[in-house]
C-alpha atoms as a PDB file:
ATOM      1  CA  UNK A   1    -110.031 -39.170 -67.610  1.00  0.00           C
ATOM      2  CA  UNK A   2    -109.241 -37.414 -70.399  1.00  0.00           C
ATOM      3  CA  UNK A   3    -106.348 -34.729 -70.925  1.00  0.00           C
ATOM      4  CA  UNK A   4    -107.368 -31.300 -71.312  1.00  0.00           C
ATOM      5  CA  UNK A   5    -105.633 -31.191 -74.276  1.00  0.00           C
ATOM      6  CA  UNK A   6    -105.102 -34.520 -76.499  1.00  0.00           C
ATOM      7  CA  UNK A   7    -102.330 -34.522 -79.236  1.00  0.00           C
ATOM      8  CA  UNK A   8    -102.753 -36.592 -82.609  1.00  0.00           C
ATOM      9  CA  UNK A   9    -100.228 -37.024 -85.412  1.00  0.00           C
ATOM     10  CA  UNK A  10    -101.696 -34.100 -87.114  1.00  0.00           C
ATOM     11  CA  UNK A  11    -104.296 -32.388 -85.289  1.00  0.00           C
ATOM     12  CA  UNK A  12    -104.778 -30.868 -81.513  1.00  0.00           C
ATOM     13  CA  UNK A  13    -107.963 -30.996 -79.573  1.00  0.00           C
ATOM     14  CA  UNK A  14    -108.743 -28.466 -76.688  1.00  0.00           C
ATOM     15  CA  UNK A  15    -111.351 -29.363 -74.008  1.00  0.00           C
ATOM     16  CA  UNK A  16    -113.621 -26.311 -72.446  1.00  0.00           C
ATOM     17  CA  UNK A  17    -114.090 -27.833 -69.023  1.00  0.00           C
ATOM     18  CA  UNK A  18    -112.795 -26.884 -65.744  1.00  0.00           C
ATOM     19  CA  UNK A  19    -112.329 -30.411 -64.621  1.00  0.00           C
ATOM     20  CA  UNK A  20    -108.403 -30.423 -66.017  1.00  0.00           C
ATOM     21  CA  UNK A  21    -108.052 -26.791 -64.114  1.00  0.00           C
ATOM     22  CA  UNK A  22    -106.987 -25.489 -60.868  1.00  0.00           C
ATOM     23  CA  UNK A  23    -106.634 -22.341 -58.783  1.00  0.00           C
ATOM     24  CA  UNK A  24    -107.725 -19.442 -60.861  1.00  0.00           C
ATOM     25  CA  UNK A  25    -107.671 -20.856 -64.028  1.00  0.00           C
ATOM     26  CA  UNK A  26    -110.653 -23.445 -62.616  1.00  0.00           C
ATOM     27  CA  UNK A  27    -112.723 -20.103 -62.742  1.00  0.00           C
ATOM     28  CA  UNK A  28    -111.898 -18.539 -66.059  1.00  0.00           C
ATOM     29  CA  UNK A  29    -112.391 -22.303 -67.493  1.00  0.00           C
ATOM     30  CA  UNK A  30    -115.401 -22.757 -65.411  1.00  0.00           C
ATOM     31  CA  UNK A  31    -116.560 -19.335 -67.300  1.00  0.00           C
ATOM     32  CA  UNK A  32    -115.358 -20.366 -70.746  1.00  0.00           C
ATOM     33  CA  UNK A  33    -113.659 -17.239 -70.197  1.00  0.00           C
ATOM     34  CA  UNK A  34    -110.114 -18.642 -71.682  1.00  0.00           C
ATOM     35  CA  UNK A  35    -111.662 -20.674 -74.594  1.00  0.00           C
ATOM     36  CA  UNK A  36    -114.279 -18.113 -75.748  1.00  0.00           C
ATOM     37  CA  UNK A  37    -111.227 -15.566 -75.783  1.00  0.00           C
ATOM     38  CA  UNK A  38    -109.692 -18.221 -78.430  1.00  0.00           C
ATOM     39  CA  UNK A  39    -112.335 -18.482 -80.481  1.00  0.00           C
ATOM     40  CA  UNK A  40    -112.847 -15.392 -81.050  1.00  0.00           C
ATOM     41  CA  UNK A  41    -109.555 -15.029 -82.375  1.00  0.00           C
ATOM     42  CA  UNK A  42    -109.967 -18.124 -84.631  1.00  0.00           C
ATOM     43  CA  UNK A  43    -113.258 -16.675 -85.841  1.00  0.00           C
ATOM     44  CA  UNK A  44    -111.928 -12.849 -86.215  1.00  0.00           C
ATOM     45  CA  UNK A  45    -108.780 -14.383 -88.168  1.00  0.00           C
ATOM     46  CA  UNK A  46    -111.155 -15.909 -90.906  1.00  0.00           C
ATOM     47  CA  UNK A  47    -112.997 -12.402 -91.372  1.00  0.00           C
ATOM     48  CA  UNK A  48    -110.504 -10.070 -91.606  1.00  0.00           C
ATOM     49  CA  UNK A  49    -108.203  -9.841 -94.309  1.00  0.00           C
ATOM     50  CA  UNK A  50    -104.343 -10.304 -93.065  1.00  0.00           C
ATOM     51  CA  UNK A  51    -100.937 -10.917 -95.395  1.00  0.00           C
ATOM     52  CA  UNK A  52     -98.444 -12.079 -92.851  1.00  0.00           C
ATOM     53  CA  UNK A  53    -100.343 -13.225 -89.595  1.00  0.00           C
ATOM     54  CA  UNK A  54    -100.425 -16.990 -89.373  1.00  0.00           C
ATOM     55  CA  UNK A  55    -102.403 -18.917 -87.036  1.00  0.00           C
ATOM     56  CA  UNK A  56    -103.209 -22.901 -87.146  1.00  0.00           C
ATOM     57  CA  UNK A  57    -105.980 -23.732 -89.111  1.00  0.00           C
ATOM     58  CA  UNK A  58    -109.112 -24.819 -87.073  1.00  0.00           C
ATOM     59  CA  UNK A  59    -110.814 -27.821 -87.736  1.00  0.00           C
ATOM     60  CA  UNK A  60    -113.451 -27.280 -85.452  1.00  0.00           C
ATOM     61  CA  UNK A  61    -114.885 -24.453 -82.883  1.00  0.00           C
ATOM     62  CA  UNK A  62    -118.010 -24.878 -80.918  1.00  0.00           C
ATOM     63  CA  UNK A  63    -118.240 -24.353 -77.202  1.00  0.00           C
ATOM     64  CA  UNK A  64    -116.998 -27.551 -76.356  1.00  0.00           C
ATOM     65  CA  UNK A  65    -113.490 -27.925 -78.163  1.00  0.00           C
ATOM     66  CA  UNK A  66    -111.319 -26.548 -80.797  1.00  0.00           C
ATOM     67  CA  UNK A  67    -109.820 -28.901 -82.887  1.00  0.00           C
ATOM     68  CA  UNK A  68    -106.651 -27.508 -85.006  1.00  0.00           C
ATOM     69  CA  UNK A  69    -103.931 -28.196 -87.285  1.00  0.00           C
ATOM     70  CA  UNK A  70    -100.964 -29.518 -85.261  1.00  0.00           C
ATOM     71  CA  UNK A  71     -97.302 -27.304 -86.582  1.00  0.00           C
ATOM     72  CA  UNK A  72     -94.347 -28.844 -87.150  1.00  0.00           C
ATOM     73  CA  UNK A  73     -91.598 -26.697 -86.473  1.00  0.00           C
ATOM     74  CA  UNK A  74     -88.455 -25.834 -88.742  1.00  0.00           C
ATOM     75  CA  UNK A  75     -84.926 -26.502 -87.234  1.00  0.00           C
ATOM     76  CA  UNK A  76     -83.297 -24.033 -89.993  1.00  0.00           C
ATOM     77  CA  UNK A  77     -83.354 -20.561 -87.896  1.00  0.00           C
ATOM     78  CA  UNK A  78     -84.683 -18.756 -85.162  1.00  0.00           C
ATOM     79  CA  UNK A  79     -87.782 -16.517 -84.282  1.00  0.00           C
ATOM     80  CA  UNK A  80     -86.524 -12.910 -85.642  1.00  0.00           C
ATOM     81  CA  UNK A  81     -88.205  -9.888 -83.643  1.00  0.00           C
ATOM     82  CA  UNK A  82     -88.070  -7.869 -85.758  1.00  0.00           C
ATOM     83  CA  UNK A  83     -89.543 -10.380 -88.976  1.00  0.00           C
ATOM     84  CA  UNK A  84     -92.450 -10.779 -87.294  1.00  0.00           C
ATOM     85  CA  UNK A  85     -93.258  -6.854 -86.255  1.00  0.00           C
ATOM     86  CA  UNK A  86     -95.954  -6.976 -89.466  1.00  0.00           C
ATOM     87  CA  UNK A  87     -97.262 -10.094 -87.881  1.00  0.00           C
ATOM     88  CA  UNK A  88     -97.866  -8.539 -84.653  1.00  0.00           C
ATOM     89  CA  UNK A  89     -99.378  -5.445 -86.368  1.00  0.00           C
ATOM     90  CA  UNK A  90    -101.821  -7.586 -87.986  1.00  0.00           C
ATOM     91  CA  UNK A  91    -102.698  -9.871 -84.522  1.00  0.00           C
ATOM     92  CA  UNK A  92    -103.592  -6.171 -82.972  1.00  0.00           C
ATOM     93  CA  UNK A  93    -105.585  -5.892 -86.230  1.00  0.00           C
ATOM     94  CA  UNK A  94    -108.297  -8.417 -85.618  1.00  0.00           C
ATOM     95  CA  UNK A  95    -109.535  -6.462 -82.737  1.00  0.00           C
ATOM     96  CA  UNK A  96    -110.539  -3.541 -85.053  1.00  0.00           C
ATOM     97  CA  UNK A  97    -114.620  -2.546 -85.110  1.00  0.00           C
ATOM     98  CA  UNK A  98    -114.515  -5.191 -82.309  1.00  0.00           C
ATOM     99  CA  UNK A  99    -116.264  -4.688 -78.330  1.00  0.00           C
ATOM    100  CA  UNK A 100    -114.815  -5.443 -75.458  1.00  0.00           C
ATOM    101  CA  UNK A 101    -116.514  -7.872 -72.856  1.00  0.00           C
ATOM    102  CA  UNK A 102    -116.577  -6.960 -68.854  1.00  0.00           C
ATOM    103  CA  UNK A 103    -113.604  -9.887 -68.868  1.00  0.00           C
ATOM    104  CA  UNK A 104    -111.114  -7.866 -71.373  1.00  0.00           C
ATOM    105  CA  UNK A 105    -111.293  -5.149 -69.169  1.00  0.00           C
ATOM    106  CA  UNK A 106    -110.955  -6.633 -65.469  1.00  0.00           C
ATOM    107  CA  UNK A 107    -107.992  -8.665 -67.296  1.00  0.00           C
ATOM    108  CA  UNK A 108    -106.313  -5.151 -68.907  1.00  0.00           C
ATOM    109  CA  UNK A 109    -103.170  -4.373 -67.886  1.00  0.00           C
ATOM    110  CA  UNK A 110    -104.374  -1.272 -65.905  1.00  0.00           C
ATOM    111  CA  UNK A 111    -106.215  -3.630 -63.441  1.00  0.00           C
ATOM    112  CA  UNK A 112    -103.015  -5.999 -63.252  1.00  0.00           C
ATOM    113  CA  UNK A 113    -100.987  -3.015 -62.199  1.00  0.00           C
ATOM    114  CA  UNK A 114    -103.560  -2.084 -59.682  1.00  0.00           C
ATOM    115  CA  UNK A 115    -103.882  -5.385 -57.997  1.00  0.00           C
ATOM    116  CA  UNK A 116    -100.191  -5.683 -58.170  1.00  0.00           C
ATOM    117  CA  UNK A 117     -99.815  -2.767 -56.234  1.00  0.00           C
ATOM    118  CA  UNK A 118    -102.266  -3.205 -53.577  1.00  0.00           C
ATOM    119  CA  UNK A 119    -100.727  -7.090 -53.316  1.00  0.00           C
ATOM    120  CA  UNK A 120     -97.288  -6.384 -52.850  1.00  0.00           C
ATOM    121  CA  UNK A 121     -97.733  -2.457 -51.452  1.00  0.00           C
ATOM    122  CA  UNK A 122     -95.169  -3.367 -48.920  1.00  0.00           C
ATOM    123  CA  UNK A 123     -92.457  -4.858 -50.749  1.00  0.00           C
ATOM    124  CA  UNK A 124     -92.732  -2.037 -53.601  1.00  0.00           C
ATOM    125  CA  UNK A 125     -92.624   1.050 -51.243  1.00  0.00           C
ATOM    126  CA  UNK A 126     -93.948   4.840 -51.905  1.00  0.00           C
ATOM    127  CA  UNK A 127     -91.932   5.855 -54.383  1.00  0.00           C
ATOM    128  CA  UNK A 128     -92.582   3.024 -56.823  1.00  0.00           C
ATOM    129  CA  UNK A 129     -96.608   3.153 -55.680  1.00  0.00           C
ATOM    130  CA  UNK A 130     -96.666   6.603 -56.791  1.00  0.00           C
ATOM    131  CA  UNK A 131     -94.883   6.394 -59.999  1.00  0.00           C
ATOM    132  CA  UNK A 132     -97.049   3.765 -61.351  1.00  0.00           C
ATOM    133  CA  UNK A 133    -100.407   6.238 -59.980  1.00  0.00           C
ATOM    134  CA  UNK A 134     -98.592   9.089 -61.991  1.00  0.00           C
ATOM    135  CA  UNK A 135     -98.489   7.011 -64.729  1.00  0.00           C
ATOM    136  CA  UNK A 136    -101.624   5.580 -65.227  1.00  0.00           C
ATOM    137  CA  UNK A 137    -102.965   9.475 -64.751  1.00  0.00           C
ATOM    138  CA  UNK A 138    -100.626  10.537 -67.800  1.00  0.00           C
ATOM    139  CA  UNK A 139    -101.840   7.532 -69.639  1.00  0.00           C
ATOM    140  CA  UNK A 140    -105.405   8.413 -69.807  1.00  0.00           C
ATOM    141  CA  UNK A 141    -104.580  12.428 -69.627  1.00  0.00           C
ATOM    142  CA  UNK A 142    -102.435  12.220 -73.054  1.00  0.00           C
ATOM    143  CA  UNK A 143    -104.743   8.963 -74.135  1.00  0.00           C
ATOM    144  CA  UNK A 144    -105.466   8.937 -78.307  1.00  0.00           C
ATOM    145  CA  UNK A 145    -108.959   9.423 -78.997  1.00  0.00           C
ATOM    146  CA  UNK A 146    -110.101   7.642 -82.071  1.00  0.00           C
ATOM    147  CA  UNK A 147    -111.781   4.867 -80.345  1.00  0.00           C
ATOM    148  CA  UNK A 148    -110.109   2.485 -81.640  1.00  0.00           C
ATOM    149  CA  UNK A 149    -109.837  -1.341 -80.254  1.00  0.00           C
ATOM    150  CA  UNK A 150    -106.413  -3.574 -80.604  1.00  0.00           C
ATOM    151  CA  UNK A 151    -106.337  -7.168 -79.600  1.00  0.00           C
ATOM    152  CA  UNK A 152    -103.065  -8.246 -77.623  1.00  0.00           C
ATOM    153  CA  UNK A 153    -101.826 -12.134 -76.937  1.00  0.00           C
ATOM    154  CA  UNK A 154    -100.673 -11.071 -73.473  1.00  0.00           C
ATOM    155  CA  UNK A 155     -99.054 -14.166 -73.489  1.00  0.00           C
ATOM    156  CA  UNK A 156     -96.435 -13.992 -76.113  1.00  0.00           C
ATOM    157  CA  UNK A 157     -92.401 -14.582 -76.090  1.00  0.00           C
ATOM    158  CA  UNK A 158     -90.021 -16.164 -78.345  1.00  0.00           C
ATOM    159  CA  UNK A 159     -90.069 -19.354 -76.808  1.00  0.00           C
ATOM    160  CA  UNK A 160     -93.779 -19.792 -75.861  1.00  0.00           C
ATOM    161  CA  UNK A 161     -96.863 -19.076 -78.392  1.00  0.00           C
ATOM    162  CA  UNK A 162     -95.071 -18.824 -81.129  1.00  0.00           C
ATOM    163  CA  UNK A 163     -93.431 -21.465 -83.697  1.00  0.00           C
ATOM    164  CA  UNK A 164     -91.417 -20.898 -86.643  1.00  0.00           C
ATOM    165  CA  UNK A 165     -92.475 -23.405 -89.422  1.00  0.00           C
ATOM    166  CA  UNK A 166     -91.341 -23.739 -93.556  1.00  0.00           C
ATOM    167  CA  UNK A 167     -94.840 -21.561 -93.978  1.00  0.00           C
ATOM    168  CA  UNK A 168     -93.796 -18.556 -91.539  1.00  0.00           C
ATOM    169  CA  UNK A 169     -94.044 -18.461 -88.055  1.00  0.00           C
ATOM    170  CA  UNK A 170     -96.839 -18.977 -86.642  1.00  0.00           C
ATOM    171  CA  UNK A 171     -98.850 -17.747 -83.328  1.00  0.00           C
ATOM    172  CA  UNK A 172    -101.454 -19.761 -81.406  1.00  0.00           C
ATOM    173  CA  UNK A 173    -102.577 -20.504 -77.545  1.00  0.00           C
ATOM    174  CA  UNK A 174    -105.037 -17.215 -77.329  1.00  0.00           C
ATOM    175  CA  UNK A 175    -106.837 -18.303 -74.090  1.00  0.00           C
ATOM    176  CA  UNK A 176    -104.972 -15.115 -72.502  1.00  0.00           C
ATOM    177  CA  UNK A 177    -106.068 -12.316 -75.766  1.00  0.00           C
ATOM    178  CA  UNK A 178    -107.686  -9.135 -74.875  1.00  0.00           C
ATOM    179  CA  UNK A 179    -109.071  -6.361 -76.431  1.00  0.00           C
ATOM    180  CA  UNK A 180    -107.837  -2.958 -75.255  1.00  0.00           C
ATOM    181  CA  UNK A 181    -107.944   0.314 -76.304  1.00  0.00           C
ATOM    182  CA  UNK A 182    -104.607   1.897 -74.356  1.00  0.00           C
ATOM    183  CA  UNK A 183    -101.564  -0.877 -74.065  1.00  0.00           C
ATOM    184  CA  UNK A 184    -101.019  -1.984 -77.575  1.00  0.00           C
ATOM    185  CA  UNK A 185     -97.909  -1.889 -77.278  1.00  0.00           C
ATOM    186  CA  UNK A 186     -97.939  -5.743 -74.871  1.00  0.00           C
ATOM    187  CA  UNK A 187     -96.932  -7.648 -77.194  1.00  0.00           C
ATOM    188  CA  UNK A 188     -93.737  -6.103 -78.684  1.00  0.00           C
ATOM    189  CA  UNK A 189     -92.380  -4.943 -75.044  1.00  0.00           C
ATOM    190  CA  UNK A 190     -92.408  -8.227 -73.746  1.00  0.00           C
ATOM    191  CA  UNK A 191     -90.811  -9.424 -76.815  1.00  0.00           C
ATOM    192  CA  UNK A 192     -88.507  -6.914 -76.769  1.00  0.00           C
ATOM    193  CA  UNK A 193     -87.289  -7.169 -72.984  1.00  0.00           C
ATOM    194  CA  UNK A 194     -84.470  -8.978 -71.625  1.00  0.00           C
ATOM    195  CA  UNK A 195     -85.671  -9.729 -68.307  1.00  0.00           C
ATOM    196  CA  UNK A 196     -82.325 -11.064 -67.599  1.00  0.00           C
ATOM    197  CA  UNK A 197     -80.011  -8.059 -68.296  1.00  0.00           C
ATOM    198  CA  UNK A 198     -83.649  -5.751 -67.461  1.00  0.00           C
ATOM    199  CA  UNK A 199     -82.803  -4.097 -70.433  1.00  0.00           C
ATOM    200  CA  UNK A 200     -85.338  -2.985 -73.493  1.00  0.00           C
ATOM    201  CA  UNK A 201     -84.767  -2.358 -77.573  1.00  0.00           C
ATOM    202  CA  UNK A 202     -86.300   1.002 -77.896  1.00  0.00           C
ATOM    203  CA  UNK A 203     -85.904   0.006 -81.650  1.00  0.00           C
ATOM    204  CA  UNK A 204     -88.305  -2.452 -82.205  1.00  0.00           C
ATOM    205  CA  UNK A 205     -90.563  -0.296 -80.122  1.00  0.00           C
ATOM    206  CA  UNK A 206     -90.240   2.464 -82.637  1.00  0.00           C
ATOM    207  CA  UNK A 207     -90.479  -0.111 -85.832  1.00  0.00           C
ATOM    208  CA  UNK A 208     -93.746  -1.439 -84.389  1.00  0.00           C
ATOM    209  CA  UNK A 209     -95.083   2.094 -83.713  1.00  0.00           C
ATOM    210  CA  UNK A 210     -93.998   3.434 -87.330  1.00  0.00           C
ATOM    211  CA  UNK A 211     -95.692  -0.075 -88.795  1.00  0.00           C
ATOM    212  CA  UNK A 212     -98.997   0.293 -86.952  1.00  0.00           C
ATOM    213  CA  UNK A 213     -98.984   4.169 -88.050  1.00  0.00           C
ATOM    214  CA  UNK A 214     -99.183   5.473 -84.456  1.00  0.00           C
ATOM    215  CA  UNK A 215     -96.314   7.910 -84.741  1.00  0.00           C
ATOM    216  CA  UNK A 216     -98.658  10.649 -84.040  1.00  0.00           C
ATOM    217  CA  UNK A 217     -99.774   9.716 -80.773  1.00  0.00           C
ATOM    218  CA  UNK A 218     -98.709  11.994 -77.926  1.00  0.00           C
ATOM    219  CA  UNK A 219     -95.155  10.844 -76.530  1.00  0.00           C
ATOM    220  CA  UNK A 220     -95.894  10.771 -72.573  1.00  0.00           C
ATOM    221  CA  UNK A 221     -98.746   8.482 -73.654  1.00  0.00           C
ATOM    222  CA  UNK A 222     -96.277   6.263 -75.074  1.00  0.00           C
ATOM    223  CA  UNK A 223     -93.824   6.614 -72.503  1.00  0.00           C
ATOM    224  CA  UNK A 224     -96.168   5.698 -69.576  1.00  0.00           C
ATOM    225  CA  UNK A 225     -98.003   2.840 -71.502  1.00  0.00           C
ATOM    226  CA  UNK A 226     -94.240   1.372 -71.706  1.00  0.00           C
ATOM    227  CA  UNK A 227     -93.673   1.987 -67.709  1.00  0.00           C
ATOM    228  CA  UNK A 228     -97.124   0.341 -66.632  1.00  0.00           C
ATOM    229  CA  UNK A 229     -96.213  -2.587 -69.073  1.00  0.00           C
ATOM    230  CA  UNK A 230     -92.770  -2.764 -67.915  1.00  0.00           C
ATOM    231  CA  UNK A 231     -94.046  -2.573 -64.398  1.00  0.00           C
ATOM    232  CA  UNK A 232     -96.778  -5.494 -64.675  1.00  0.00           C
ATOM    233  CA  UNK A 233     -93.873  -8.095 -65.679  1.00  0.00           C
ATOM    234  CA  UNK A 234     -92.642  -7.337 -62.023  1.00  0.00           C
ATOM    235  CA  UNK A 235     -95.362  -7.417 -60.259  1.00  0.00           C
ATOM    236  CA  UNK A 236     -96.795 -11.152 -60.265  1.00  0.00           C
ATOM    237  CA  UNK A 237     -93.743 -13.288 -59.864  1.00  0.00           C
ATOM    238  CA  UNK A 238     -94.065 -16.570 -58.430  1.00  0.00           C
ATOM    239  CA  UNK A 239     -93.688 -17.597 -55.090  1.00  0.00           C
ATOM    240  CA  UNK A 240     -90.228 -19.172 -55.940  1.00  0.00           C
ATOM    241  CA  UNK A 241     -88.916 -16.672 -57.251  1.00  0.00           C
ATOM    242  CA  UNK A 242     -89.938 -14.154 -54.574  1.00  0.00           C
ATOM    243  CA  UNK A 243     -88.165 -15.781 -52.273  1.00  0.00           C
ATOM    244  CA  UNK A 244     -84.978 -15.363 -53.869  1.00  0.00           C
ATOM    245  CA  UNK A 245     -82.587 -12.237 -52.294  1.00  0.00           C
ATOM    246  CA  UNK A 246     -80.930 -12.035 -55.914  1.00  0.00           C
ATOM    247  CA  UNK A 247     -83.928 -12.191 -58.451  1.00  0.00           C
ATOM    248  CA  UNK A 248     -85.851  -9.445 -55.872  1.00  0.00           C
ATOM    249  CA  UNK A 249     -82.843  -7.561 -55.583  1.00  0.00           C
ATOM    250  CA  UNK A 250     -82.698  -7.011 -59.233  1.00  0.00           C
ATOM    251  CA  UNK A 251     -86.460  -6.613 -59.461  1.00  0.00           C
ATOM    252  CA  UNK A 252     -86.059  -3.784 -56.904  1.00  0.00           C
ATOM    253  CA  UNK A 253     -83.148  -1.732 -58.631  1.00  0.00           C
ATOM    254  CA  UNK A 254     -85.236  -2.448 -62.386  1.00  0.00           C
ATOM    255  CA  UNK A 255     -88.225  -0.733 -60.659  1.00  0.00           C
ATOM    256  CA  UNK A 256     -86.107   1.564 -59.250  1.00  0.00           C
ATOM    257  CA  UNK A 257     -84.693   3.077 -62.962  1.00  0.00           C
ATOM    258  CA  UNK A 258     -87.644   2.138 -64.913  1.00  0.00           C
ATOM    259  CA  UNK A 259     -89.308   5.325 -64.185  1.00  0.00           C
ATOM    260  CA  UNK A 260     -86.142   7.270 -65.904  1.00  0.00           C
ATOM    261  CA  UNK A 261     -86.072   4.324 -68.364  1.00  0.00           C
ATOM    262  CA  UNK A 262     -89.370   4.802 -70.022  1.00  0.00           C
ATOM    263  CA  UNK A 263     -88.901   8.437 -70.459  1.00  0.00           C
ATOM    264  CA  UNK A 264     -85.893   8.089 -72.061  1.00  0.00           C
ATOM    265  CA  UNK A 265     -87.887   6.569 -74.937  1.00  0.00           C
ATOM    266  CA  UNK A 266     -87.952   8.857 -78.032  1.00  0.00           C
ATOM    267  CA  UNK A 267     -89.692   8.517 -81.731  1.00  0.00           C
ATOM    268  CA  UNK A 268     -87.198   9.734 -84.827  1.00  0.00           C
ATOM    269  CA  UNK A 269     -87.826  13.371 -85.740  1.00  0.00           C
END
């Protein structure tokens, strides 16, 4: 049998079938949820115009495979945050003018939050139940209004999606992408999180905001989309790592503080 995905000297083929899939990802693949997510990204990218945003160039798209430029990386530096913040801006950019499917929303971070609450109710406790409730109330209370649509990876980190080459860095694997109008703000807090320390840099928060012009939304609207996307990270962890006193220990005091932590963000006067 063939892999799902097959790896040539300079190009990369990925198969649409659900025969290379398990558990959940048997159904999105069984949907073509995961592969009609990426190529609509590949299709959006040649559209719309973009200066820094660099994805591989597709060879092919059709509903069976994608066939695309394999990257070689560059050994000269590493993957700076904050380079790539006009990158991001213009990733959220392709989901401009665009309409969500029924799939972007039951996959938004809003409905992760509220399946990870109901899952692990008991482990999380009252208070943290009802913080993440008030939350999602301020959310859509002191939500912007202009309609607009932004398209997040979802699946994005320094080490994973992402490859610096001697053309830019590059982003790519957009089987998780959805369009949202509330959380566009994934991307740049996962990238911005030390899930080791459970620590965030508020900075390249504010540099992202200030780059995609949002300065004037309303600051609890900020605040709470930060909390619920903060929160999500905690709230799906494997198995393993569930069963580990320390790493739920940690979890515990991070959900504990990230109620004062999120409110403590601020945007330059």
């Amino acid at each position: 049998m063939k892999a799902k995905v097959e790896i040539a000297e300079d190009f990369i083929i990925k198969h649409n079938t659900a025969r290379y899939s398990a558990g959940l990802e048997w159904v999105t693949e069984l949907l073509s949820i995961n592969h009609n997510r990426e190529l609509r990204v590949y299709r959006w990218y040649e559209q719309k115009p973009r200066e820094h945003l660099l994805i591989p160039h597709p060879y092919v798209l059709n509903d069976k495979h994608i066939k695309i430029e394999k990257l070689i990386g560059s050994e000269n530096s590493e993957i700076s945050i904050r380079d790539i913040i006009p990158n991001i801006k213009e990733f959220t950019a392709l989901g401009n003018k665009e309409t969500r499917s029924v799939f972007d929303i039951f996959s938004s971070p809003t409905q992760s939050v509220l399946r990870g609450l109901l899952i692990n109710a008991k482990l999380l406790g009252v208070r943290t139940i009802l913080t993440a409730l008030k939350h999602l109330f301020l959310l859509y209370k002191y939500r912007h209004k202009n309609g607009a649509m932004y398209l997040i990876h979802k699946d994005l980190k320094i080490d994973q999606n992402m490859i610096l080459t001697d053309k830019g860095v590059y982003f790519f694997d957009f089987g998780s992408s959805i369009l949202t109008k509330h959380y566009f703000l994934a991307d740049i807090v996962e990238l911005a999180t030390n899930h080791t320390a459970n620590t965030v840099d508020f900075e390249f928060l504010r540099s992202f905001i200030h780059e995609l012009n949002s300065d004037q939304f309303h600051i609890q609207y900020l605040r709470s989309q930060i909390y619920l996307l903060l929160l999500r990270g905690t709230l799906h962890l494997h198995p393993v790592d569930k069963a580990k006193s320390e790493i739920m220990s940690n979890v515990k005091n991070f959900q504990n503080n990230l109620d004062a932590l999120a409110n403590s963000f601020e945007l330059p006067t």
